[in-house]
C-alpha atoms as a PDB file:
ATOM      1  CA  UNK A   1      12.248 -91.494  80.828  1.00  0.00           C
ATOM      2  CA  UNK A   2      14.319 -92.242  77.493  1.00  0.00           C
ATOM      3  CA  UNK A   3      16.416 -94.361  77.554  1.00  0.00           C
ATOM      4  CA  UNK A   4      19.788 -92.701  76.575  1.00  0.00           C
ATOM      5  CA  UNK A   5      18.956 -90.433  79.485  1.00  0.00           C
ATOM      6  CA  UNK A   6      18.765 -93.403  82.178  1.00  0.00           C
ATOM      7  CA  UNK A   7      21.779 -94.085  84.193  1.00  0.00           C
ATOM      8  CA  UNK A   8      22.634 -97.259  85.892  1.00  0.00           C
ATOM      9  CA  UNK A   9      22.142 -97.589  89.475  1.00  0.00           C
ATOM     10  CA  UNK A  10      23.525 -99.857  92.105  1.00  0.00           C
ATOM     11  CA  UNK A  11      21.424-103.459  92.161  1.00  0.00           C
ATOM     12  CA  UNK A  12      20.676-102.486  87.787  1.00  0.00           C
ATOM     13  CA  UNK A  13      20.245-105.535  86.419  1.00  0.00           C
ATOM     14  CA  UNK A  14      21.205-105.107  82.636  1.00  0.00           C
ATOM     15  CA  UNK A  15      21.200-106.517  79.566  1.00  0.00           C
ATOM     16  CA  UNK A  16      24.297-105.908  77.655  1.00  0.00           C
ATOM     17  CA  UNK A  17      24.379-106.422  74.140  1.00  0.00           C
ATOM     18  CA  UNK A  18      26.820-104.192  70.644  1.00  0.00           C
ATOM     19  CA  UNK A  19      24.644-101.510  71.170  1.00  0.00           C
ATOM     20  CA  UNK A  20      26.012-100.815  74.997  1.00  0.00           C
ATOM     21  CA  UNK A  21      29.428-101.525  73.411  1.00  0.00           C
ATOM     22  CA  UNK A  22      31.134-103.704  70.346  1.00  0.00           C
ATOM     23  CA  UNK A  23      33.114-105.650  73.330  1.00  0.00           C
ATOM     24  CA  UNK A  24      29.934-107.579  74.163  1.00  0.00           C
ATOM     25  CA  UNK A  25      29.897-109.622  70.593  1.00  0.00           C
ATOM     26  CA  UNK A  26      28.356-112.804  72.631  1.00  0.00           C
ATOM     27  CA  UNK A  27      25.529-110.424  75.057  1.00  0.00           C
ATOM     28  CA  UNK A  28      25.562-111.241  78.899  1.00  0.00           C
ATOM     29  CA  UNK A  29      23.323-110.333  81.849  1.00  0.00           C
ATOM     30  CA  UNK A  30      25.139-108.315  84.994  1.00  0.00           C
ATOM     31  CA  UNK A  31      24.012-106.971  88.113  1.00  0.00           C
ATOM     32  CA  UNK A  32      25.456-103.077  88.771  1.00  0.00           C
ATOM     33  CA  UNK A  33      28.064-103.007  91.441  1.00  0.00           C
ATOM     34  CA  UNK A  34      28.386 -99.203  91.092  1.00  0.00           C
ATOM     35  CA  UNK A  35      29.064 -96.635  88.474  1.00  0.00           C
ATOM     36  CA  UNK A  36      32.538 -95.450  88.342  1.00  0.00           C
ATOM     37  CA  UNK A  37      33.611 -91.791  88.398  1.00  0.00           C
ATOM     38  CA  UNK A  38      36.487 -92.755  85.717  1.00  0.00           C
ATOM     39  CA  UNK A  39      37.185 -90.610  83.073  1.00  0.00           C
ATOM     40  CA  UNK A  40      35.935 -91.233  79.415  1.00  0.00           C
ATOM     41  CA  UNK A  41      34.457 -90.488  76.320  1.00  0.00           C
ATOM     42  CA  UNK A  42      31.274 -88.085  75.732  1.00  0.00           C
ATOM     43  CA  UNK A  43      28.525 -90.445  76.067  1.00  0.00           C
ATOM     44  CA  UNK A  44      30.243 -93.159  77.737  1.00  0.00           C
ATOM     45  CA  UNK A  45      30.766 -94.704  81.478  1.00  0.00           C
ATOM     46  CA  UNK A  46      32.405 -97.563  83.173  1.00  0.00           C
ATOM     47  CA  UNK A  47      30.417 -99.830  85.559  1.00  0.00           C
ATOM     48  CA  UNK A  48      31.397-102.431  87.963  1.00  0.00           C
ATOM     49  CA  UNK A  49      29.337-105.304  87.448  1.00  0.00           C
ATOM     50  CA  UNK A  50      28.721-109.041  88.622  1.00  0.00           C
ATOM     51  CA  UNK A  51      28.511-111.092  85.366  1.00  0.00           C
ATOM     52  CA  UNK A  52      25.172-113.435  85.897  1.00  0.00           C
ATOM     53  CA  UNK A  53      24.973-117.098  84.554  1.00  0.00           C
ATOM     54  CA  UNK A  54      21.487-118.246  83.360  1.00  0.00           C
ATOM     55  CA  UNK A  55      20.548-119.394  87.246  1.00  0.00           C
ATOM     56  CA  UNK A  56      21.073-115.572  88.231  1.00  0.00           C
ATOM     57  CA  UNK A  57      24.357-116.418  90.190  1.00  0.00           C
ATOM     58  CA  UNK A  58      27.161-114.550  90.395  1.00  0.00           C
ATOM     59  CA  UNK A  59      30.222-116.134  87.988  1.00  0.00           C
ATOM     60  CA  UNK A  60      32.413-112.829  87.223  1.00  0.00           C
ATOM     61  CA  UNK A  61      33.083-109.571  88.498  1.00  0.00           C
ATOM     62  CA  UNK A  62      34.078-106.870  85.851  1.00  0.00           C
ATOM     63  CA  UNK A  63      34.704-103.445  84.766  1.00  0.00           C
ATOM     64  CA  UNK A  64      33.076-102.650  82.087  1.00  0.00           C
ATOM     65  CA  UNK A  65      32.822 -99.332  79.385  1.00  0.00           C
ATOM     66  CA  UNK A  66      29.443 -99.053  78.009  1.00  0.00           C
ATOM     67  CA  UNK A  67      27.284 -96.551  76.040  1.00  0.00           C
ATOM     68  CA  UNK A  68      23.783 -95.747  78.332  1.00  0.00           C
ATOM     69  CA  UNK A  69      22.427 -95.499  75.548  1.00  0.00           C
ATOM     70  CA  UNK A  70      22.837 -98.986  74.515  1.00  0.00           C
ATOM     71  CA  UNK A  71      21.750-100.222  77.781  1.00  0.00           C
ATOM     72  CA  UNK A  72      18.961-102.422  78.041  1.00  0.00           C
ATOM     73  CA  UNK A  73      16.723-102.951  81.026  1.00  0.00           C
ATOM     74  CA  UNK A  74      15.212-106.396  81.116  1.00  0.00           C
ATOM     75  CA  UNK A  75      11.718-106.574  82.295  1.00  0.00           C
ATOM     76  CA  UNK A  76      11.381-108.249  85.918  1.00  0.00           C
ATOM     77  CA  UNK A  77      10.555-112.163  85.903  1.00  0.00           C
ATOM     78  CA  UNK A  78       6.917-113.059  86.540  1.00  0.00           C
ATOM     79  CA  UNK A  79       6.659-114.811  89.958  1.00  0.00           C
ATOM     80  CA  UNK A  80       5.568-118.365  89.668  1.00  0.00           C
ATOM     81  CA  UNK A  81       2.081-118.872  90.819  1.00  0.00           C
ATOM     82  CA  UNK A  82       1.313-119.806  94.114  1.00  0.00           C
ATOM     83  CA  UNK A  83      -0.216-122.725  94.864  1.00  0.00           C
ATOM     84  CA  UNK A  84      -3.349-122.492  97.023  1.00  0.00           C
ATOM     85  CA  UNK A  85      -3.238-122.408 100.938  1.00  0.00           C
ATOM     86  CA  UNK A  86      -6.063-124.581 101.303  1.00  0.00           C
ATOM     87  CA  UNK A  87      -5.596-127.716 102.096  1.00  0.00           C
ATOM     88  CA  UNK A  88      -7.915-130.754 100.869  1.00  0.00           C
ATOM     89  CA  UNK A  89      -9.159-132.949 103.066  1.00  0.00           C
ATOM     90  CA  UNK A  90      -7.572-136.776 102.800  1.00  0.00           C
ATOM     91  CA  UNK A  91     -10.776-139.679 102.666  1.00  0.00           C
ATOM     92  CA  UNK A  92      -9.870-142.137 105.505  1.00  0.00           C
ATOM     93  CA  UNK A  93     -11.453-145.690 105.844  1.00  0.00           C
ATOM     94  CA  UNK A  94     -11.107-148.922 107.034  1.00  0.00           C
ATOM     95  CA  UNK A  95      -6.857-149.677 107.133  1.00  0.00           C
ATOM     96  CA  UNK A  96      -6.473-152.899 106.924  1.00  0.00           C
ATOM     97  CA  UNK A  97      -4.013-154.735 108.521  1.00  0.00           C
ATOM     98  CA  UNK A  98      -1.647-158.288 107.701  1.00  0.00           C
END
């Protein structure tokens, strides 16, 4: 699917950079609250949107008017790797004592 045909959906997380809109001069990350049924421009939409800090937490909620077509869908981080299950057996000896 192209990518000026793609519409945000509830739980989008999105990269929003000039080409969604010229508002976005410094580009943030936000999680899609829903897409509003507001009127606009041919081409255009408003979102609501959590604004996400580098941790992935929530810092602002906004309304914003973007340009699908300028939306950008960052790829899913990689899962750390998980450490093994098996557990290695400890050496015991002799403890010694006072």
């Amino acid at each position: 699917m192209s990518a000026s045909a793609r519409t945000p959906r509830t739980g989008d997380v999105l990269h929003l950079t000039r080409a969604a809109s010229v508002q976005f001069i410094r580009p943030i990350i936000v999680r899609v609250i829903r897409v509003l049924d507001w009127p606009t421009y041919d081409g255009w939409l408003w979102i609501d949107a959590y604004e996400l800090a580098a941790s992935g937490d929530a810092v602002a909620r906004r309304s914003l008017f973007v340009m699908p077509a300028g939306l950008i869908w960052p790829d899913p981080p990689i899962p750390a790797a998980r450490r093994s299950t098996t557990r290695t057996p400890v050496k015991r000896g002799p403890v010694r004592v006072g």
